[in-house]
Protein backbone atom coordinates (compact mmCIF):
# COMPACT_ATOMS: atom_id res chain seq x y z
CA UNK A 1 -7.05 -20.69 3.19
CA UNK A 2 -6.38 -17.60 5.15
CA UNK A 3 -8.29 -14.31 4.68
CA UNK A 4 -6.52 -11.08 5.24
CA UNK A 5 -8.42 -7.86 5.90
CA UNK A 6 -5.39 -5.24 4.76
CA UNK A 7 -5.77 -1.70 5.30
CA UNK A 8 -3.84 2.21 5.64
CA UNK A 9 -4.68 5.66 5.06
CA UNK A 10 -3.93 7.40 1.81
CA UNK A 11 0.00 6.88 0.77
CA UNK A 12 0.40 4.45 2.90
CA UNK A 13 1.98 2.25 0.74
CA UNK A 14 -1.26 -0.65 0.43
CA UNK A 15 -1.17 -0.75 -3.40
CA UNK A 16 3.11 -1.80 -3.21
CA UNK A 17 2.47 -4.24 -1.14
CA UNK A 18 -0.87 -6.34 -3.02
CA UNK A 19 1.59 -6.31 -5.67
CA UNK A 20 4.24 -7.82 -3.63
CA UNK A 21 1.63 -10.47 -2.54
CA UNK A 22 0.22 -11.17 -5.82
CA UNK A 23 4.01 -11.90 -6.63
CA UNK A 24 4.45 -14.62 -4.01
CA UNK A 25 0.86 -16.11 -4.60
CA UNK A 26 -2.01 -14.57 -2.94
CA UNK A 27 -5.22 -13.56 -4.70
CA UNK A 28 -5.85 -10.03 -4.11
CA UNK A 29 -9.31 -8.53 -4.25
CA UNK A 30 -8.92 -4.69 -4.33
CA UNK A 31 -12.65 -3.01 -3.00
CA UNK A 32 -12.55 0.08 -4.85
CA UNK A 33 -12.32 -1.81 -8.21
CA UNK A 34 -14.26 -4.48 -7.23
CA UNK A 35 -17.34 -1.54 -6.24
CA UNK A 36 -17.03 0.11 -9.78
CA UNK A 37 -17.52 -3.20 -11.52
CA UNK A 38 -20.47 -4.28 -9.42
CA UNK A 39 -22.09 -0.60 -10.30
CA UNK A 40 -21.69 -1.79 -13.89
CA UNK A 41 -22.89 -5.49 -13.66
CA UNK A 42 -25.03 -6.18 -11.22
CA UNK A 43 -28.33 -6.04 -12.04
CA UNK A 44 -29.55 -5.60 -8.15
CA UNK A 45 -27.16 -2.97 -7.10
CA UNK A 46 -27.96 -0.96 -10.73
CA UNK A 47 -31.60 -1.03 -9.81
CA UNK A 48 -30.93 0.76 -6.81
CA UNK A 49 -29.07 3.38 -7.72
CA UNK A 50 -31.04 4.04 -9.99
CA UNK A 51 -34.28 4.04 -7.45
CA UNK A 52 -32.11 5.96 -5.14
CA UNK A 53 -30.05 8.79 -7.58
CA UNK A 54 -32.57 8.36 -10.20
CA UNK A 55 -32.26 7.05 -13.85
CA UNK A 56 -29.52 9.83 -14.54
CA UNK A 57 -27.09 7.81 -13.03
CA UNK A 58 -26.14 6.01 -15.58
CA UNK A 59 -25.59 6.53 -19.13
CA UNK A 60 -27.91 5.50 -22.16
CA UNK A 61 -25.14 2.88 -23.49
CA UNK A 62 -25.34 1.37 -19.68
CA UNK A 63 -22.25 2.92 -18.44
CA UNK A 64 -22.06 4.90 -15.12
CA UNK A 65 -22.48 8.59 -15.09
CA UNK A 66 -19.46 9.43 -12.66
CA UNK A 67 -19.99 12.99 -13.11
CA UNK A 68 -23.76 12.82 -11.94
CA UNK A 69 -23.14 10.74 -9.25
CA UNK A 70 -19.96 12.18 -7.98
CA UNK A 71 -22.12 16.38 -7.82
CA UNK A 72 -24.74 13.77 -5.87
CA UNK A 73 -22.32 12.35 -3.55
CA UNK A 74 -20.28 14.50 -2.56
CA UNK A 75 -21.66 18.24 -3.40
CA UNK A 76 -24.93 17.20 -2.21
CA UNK A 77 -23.91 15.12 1.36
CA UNK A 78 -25.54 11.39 -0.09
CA UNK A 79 -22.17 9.25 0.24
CA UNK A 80 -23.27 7.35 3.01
CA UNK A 81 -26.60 6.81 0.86
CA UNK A 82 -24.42 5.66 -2.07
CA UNK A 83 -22.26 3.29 0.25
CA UNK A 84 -25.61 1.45 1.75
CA UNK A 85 -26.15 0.03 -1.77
CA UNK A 86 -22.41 0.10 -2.75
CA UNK A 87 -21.25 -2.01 0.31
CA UNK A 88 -23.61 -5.21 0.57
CA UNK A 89 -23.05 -5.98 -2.61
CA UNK A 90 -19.69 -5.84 -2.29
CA UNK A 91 -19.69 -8.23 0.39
CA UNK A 92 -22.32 -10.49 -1.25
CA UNK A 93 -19.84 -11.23 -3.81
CA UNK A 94 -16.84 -11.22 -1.61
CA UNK A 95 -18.30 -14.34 0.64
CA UNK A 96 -19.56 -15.86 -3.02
CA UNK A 97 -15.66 -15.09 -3.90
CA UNK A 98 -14.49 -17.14 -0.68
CA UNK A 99 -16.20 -19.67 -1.36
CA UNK A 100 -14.50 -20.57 -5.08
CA UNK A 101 -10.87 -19.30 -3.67
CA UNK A 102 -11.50 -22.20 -1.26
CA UNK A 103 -12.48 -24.95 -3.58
CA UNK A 104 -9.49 -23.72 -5.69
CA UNK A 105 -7.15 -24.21 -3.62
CA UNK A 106 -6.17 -20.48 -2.74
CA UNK A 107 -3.49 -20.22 0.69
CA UNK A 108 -3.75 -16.24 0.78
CA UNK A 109 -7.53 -14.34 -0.02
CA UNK A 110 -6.42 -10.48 0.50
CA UNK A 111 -9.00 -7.89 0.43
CA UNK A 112 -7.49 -4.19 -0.07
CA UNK A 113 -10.07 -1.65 1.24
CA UNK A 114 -9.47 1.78 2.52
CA UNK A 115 -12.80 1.67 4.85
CA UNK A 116 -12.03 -1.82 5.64
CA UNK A 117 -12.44 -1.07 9.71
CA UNK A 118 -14.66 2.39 9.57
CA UNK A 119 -17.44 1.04 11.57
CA UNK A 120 -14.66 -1.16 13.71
CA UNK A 121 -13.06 -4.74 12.88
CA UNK A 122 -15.20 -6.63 10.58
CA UNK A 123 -15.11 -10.79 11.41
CA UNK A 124 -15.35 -12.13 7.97
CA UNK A 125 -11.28 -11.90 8.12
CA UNK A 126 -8.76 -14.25 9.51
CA UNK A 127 -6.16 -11.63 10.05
CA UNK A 128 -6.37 -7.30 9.54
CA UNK A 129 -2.74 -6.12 8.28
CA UNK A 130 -2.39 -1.94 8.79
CA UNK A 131 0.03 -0.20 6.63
CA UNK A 132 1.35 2.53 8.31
CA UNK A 133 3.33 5.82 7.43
CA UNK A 134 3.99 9.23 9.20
CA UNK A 135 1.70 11.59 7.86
CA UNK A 136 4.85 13.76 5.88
CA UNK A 137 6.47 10.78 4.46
CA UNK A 138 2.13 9.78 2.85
CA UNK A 139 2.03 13.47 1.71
CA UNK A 140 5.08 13.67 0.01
CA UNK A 141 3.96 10.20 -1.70
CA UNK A 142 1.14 11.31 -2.97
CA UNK A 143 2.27 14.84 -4.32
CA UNK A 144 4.73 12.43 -6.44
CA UNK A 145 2.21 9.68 -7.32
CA UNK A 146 -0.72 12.29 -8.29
CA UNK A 147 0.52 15.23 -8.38
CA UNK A 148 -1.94 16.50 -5.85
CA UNK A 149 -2.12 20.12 -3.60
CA UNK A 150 -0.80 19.49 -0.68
CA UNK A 151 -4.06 21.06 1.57
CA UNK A 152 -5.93 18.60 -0.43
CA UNK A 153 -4.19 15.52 0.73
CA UNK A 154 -4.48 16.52 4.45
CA UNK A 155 -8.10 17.07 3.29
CA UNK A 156 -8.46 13.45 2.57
CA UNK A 157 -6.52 12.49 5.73
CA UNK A 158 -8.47 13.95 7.98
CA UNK A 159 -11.44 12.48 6.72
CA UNK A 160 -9.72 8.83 6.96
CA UNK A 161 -10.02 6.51 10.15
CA UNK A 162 -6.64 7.74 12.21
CA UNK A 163 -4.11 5.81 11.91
CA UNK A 164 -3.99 5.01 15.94
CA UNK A 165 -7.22 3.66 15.67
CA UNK A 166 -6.46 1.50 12.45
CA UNK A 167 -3.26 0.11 14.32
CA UNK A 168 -5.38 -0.77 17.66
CA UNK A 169 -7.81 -2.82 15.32
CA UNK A 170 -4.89 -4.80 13.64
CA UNK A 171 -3.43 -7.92 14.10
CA UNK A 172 -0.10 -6.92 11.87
CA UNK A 173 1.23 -3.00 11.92
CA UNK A 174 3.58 -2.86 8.78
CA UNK A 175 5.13 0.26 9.24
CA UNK A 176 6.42 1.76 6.08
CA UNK A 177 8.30 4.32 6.28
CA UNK A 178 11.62 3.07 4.65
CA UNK A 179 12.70 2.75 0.80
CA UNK A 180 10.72 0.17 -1.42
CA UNK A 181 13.65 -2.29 -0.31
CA UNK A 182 12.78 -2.21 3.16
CA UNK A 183 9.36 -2.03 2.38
CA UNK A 184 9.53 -5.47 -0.30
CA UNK A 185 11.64 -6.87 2.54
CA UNK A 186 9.15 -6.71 5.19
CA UNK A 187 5.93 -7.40 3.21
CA UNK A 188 7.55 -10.19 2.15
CA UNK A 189 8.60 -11.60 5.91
CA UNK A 190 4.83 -10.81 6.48
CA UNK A 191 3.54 -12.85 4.08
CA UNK A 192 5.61 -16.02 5.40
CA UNK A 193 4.13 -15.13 8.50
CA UNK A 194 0.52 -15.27 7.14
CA UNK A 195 1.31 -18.71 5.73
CA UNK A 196 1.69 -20.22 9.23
CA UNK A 197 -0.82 -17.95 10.81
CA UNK A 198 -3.05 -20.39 12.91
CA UNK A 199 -6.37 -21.28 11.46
């Protein structure tokens, strides 16, 4: 089994292309998902949110109180507080995750995180795929995908690991810039490539 770290900024096109994988046979693990279940389900991580953001974080029917947390996030500067609980978990289960893939008989694990290589190139991958796009071509994307203001797009970008940085960090640059054709085309000549990558 091969483990794939993949990775872009905001309208890069990352989303297109787990679907294109998922297609051809990999198992895809998206992060941001995979963090808002774990704040729903496991029992360690909701005990700690809880001693960290207090007992208003979640709901009395058990459910998280986005809301709450979001003002205590982000209005009041305690992301990086939130992420220190968030983030081991997430990886406790990811390696737990590995291990079944492997006994399964999975060829392709892919785990889809934006902060994937934030604090540099994590070595629990096999191989880190970029997805890169000029930053136009993202904001345009995303106006039409979420019908966002433009100033608050670059917003996000700026905050996001450049994309330089994510590109000296990877092992594959896909560089989509192109139609979805070109884009299916090449995710799926990178995917053949992943199947012989060396172990």
């Amino acid at each position: 089994m091969i483990v794939v770290g993949l990775t872009g900024g905001i309208g890069s096109g990352k989303s297109t292309i787990t679907k294109i994988w998922e297609d051809l046979g990999a198992t895809v693990i998206k992060a941001d998902d995979l963090a808002k279940q774990l704040m729903v389900s496991d029992t360690v991580l909701i005990q700690s949110i809880k001693a960290t953001f207090g007992s208003g974080a979640y709901l009395e029917n058990g459910e998280l109180n986005k809301p709450f947390l979001a003002k205590e996030a982000f209005e009041n500067g305690r992301v990086d507080e939130l992420n220190k609980l968030v983030h081991p978990a997430v990886y406790r289960w990811f390696q737990e995750q590995k291990q079944l893939e492997e006994q399964k008989g999975t060829r392709v694990l892919v785990r889809e995180a934006a902060l994937l290589l934030d604090k540099g190139r994590p070595n629990d991958f096999d191989v880190i795929v970029v997805v890169s796009a000029d930053d136009d071509v993202r904001v345009k994307r995303v106006v039409n995908r979420d019908r966002m203001d433009e100033k608050e797009i670059q917003a996000r970008m700026s905050k996001q690991l450049s994309q330089n940085k994510m590109r000296e960090l990877a092992d594959i640059v896909i560089e989509n810039n192109g139609d979805l054709t070109k884009l299916e085309s090449t995710a799926k000549h990178v995917f053949q490539e992943l199947l012989k990558w060396p172990r």
